[in-house]
N, C-alpha and C. Protein backbone atom coordinates (compact mmCIF):
# COMPACT_ATOMS: atom_id res chain seq x y z
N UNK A 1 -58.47 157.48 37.72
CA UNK A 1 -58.11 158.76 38.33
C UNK A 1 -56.89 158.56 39.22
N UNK A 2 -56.05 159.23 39.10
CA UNK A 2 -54.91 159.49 39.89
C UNK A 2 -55.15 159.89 41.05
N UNK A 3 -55.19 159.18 42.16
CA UNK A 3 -55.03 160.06 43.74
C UNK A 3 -54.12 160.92 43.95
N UNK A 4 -52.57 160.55 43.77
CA UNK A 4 -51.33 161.25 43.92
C UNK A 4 -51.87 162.56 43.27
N UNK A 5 -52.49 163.20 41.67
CA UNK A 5 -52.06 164.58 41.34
C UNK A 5 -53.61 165.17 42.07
N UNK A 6 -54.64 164.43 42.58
CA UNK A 6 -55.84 165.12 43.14
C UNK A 6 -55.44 165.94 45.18
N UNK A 7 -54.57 165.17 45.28
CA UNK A 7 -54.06 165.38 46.82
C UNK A 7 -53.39 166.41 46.47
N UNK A 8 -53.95 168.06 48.10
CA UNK A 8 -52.99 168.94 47.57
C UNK A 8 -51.94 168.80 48.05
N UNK A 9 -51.20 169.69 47.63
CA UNK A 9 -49.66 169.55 48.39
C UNK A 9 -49.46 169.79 49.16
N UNK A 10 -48.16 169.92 49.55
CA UNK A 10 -47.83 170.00 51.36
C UNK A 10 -47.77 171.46 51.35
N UNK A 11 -47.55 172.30 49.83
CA UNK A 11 -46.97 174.11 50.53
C UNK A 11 -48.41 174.29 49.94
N UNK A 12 -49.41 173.73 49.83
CA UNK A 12 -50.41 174.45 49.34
C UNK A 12 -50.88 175.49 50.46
N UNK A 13 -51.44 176.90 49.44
CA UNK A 13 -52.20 177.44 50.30
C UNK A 13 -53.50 177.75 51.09
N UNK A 14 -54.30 176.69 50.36
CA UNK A 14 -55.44 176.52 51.81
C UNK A 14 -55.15 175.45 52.62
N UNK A 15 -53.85 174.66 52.68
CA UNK A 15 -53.62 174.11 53.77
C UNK A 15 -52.72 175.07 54.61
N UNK A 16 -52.23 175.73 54.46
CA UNK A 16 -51.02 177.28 54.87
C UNK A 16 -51.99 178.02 55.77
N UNK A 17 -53.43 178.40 54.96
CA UNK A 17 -54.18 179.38 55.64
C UNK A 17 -54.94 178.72 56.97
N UNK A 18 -54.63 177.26 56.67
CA UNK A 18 -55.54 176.80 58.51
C UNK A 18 -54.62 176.89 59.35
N UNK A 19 -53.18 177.19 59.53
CA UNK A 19 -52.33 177.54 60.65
C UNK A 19 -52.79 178.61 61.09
N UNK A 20 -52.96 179.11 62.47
CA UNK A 20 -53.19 179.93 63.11
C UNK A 20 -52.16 180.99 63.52
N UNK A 21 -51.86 182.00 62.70
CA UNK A 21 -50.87 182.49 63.24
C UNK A 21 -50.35 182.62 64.30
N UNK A 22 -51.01 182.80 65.29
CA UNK A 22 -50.97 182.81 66.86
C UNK A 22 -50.33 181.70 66.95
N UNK A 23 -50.54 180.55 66.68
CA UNK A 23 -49.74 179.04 67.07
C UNK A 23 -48.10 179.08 66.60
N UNK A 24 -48.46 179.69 65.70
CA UNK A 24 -46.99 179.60 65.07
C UNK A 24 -45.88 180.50 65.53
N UNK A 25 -46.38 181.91 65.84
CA UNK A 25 -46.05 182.74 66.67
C UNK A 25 -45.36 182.07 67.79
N UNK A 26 -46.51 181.55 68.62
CA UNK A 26 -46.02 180.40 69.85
C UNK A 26 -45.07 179.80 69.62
N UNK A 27 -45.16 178.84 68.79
CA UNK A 27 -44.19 177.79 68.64
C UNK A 27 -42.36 178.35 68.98
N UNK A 28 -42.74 179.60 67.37
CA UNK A 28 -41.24 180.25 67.24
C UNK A 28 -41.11 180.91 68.86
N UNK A 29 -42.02 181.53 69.26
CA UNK A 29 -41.25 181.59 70.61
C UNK A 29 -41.00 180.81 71.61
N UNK A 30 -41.35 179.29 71.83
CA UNK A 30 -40.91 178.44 72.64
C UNK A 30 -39.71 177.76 72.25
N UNK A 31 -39.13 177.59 70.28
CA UNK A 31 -38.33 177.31 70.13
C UNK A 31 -37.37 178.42 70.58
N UNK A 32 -37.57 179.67 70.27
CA UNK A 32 -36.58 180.35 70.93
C UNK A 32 -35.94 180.46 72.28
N UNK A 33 -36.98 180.16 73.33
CA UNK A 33 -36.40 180.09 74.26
C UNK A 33 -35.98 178.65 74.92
N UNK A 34 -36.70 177.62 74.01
CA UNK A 34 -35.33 176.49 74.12
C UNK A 34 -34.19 176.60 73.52
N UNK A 35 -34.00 177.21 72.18
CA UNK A 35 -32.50 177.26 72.08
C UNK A 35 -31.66 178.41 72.68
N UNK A 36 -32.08 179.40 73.26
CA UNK A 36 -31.95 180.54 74.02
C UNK A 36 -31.24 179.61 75.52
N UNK A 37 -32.30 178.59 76.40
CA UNK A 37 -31.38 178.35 77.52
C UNK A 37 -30.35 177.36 76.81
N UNK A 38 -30.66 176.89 75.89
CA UNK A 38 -29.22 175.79 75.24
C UNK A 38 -27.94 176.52 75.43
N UNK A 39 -28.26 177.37 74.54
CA UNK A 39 -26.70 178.35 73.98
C UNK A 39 -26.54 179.13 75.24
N UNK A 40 -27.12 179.65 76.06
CA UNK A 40 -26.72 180.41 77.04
C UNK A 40 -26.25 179.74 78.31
N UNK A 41 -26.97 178.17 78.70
CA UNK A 41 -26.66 177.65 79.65
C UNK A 41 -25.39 176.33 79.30
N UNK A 42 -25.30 176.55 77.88
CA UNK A 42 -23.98 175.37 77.75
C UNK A 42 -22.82 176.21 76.72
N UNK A 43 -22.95 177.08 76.86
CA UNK A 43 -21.53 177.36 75.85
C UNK A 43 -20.41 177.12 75.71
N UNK A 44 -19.68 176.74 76.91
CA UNK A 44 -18.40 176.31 76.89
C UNK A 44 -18.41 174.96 76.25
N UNK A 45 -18.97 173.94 76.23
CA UNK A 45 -19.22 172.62 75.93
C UNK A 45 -19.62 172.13 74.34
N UNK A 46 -20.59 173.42 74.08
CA UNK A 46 -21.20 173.49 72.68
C UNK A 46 -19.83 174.25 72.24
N UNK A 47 -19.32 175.39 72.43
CA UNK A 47 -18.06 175.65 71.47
C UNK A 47 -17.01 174.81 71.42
N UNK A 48 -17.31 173.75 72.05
CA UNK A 48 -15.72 173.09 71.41
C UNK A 48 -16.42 171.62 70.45
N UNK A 49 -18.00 171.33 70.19
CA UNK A 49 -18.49 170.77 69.58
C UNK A 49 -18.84 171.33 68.42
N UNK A 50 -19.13 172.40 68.46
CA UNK A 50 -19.15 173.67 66.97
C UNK A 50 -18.10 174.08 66.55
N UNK A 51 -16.88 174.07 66.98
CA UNK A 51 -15.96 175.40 66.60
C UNK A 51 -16.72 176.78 66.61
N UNK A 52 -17.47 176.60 67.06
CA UNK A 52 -17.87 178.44 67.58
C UNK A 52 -17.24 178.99 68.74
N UNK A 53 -16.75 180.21 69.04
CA UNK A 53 -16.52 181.10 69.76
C UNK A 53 -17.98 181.09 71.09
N UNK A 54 -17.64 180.92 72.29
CA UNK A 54 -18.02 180.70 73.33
C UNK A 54 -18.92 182.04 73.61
N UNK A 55 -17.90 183.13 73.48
CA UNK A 55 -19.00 184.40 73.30
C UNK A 55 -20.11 184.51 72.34
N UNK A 56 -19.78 183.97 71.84
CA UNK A 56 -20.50 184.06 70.58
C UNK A 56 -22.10 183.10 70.64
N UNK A 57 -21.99 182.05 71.17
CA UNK A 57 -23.16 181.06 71.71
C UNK A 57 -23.62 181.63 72.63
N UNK A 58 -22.93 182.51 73.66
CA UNK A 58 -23.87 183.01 74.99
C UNK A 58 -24.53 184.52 74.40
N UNK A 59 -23.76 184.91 73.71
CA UNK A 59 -24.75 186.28 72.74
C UNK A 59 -25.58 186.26 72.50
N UNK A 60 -25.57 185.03 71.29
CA UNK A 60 -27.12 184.47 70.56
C UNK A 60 -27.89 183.85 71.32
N UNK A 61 -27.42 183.33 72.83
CA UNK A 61 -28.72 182.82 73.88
C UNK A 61 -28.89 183.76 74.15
N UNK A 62 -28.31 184.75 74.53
CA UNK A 62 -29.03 185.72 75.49
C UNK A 62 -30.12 186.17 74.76
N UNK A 63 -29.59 186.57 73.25
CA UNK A 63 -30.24 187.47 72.31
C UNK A 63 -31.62 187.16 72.03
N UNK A 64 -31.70 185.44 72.36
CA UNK A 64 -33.26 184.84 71.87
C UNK A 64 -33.87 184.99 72.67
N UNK A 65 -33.86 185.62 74.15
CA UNK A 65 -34.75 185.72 75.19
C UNK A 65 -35.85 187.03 74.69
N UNK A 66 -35.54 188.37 74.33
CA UNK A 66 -36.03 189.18 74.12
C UNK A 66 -36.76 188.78 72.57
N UNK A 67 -36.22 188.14 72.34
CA UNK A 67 -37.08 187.84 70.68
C UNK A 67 -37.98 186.96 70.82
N UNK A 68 -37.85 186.18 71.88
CA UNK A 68 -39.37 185.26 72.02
C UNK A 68 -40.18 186.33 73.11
N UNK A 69 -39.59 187.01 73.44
CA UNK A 69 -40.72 188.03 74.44
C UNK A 69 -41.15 188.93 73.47
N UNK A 70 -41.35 189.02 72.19
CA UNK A 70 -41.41 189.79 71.05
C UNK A 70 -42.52 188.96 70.38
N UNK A 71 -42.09 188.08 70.08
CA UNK A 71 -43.12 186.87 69.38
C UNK A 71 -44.11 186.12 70.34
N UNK A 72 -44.00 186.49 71.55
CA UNK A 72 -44.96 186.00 72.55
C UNK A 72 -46.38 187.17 72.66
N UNK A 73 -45.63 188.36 72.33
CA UNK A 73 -46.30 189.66 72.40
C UNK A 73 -47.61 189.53 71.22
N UNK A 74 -46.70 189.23 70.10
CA UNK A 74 -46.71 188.85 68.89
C UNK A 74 -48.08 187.96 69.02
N UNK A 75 -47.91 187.03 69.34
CA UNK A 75 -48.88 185.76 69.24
C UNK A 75 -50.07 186.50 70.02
N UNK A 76 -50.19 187.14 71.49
CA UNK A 76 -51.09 187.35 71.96
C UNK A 76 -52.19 188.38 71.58
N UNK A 77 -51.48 189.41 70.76
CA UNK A 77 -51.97 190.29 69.76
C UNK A 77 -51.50 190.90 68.81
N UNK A 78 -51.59 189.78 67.84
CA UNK A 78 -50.73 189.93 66.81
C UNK A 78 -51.55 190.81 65.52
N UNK A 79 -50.19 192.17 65.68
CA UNK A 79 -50.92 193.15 64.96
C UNK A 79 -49.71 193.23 64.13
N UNK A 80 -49.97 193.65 62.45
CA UNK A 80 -49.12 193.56 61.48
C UNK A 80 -47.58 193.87 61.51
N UNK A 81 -47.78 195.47 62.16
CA UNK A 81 -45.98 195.40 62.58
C UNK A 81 -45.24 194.58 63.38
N UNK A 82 -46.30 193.68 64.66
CA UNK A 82 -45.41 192.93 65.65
C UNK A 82 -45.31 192.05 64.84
N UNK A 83 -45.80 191.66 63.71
CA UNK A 83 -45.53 190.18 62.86
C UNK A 83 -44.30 190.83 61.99
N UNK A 84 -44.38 192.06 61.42
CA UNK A 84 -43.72 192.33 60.26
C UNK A 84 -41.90 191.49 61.64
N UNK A 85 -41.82 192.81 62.40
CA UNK A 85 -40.94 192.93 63.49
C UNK A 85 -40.40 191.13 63.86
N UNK A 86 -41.14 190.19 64.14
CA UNK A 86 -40.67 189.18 64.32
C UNK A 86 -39.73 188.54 62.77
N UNK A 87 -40.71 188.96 61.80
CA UNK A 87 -40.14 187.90 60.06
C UNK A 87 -38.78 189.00 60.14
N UNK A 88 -39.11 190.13 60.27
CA UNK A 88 -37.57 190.68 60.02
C UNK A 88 -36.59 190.29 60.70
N UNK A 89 -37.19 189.79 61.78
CA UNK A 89 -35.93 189.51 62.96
C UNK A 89 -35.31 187.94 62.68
N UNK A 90 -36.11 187.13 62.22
CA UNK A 90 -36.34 185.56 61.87
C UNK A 90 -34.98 185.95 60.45
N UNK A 91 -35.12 186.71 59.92
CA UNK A 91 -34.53 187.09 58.27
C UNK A 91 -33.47 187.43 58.53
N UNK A 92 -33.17 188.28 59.73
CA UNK A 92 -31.75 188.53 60.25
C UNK A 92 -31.02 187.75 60.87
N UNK A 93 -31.81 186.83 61.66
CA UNK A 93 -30.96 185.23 61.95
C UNK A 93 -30.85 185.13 60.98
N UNK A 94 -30.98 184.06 60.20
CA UNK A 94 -31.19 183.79 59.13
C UNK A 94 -29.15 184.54 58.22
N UNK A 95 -29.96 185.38 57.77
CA UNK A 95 -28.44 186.12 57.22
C UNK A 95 -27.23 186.04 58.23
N UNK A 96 -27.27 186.04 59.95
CA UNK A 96 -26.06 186.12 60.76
C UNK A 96 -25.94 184.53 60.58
N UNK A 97 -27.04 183.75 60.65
CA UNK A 97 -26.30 182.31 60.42
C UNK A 97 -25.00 182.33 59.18
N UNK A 98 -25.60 182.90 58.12
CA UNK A 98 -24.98 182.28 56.92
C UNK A 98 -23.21 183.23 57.36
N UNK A 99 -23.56 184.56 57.66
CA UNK A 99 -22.20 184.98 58.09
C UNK A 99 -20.99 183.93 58.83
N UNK A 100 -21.91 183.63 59.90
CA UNK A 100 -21.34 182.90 60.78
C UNK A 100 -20.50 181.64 59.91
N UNK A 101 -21.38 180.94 59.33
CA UNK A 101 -20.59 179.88 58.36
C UNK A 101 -19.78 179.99 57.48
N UNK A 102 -20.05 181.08 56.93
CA UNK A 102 -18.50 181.81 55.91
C UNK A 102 -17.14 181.97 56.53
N UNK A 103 -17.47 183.01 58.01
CA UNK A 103 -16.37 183.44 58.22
C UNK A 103 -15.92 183.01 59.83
N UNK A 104 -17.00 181.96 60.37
CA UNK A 104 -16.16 181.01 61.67
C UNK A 104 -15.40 179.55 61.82
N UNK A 105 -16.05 179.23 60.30
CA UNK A 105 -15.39 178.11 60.10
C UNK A 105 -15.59 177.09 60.98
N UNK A 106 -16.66 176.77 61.72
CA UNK A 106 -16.96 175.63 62.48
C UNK A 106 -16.59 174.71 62.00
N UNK A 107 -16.96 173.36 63.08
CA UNK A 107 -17.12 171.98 62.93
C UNK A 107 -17.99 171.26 62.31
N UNK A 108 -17.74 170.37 61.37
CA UNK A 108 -18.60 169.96 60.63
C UNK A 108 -20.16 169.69 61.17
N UNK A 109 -20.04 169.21 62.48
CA UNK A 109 -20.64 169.54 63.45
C UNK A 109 -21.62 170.48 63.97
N UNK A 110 -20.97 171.61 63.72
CA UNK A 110 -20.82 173.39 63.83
C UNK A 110 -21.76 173.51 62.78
N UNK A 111 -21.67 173.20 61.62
CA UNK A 111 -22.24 173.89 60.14
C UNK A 111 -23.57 173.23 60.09
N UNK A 112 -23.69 171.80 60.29
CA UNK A 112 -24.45 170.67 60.64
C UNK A 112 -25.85 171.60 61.45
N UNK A 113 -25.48 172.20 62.22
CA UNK A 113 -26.31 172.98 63.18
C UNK A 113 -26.72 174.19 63.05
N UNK A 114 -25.52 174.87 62.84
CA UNK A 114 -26.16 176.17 62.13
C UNK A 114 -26.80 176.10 61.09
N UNK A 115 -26.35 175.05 60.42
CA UNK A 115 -27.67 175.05 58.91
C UNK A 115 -29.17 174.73 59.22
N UNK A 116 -28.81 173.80 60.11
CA UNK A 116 -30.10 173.27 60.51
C UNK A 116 -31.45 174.53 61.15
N UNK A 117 -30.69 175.12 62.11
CA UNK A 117 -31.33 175.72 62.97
C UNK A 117 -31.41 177.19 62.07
N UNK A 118 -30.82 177.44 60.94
CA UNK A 118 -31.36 178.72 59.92
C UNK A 118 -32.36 178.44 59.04
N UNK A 119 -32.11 177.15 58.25
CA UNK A 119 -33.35 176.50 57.86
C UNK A 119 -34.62 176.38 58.05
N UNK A 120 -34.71 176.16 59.63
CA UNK A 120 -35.58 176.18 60.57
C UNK A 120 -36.39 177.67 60.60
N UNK A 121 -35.52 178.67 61.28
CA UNK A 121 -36.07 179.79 61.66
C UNK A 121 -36.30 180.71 60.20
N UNK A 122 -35.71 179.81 59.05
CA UNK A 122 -36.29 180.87 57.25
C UNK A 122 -37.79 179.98 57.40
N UNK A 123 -38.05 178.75 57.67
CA UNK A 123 -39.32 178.09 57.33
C UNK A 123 -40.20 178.99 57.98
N UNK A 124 -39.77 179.19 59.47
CA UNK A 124 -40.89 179.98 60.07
C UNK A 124 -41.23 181.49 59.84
N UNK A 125 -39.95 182.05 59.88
CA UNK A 125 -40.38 183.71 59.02
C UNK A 125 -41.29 183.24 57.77
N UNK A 126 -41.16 182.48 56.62
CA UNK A 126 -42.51 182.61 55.58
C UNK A 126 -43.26 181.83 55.79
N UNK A 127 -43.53 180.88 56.72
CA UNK A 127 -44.77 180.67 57.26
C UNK A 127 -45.40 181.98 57.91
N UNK A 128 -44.85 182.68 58.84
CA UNK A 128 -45.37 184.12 59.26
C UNK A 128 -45.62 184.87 58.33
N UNK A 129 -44.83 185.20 57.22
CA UNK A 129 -45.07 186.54 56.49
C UNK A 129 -46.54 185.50 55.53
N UNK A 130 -46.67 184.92 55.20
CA UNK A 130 -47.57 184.00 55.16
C UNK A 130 -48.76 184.14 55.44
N UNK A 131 -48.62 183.86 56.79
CA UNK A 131 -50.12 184.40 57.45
C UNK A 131 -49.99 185.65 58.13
N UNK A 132 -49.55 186.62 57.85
CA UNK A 132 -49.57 188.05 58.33
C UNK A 132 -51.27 188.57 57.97
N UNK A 133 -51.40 188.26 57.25
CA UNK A 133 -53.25 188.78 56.76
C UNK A 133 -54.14 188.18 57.96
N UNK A 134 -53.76 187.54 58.81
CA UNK A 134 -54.27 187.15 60.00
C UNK A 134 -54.49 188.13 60.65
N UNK A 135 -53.53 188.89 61.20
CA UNK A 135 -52.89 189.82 62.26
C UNK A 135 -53.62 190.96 61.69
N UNK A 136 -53.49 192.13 63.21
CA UNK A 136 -54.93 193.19 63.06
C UNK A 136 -54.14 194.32 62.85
């Protein structure tokens, strides 16, 4: 017998359904508001390591403060629209990242990060839309 094809996988979904939405909720909002004081409390320093526009890093910090106060809401009673409301919002990063990389032309650096950190926040929108059947 093969161990390797009896082990489920990593995207399986009854390993998907023991995340707690609430945790995950959490999470995305503590990452948000760590990268929220990043970009807001270092922008001058991070735009000349990104090639991003300085306004542009203190926007998107500011912007993540109210979105983890959204997903914090979210986590504590998480009812279908405050989940729908967070994945849409996760989906719209998501798309302003990819803008951003088309048409700011960062630092390899720059792209390095923004990819990273859209990557990131698409994993967690379908982990959420995911477990939305959680939520009341």
């Amino acid at each position: 017998m093969n161990t390797l094809s009896s082990a489920p996988a990593l995207g399986s979904a009854p390993l998907l359904r023991r995340l707690p939405l609430r945790g995950v909720l959490a999470f995305d909002a503590a990452t948000g508001i760590i990268m929220g004081l990043l970009l807001s409390l270092m922008p001058l320093p991070l735009s000349a390591w990104l090639g991003l526009p300085a306004a542009l890093l203190l926007g998107a910090g500011l912007l993540l403060f109210p979105s983890a106060a959204l997903m914090l809401l979210a986590s504590a009673r998480p009812h279908l629209l405050l989940v729908g409301m967070v994945v849409f919002g996760n989906v719209a990063w998501v798309a302003a990242s990819v803008l951003v990389l088309v048409l700011m032309g960062p630092t390899v650096l720059g792209a390095v990060f923004v990819t990273g950190q859209a990557v990131a926040v698409a994993a967690l929108a379908w982990v959420e839309w995911q477990l939305r059947a959680q939520a009341r």
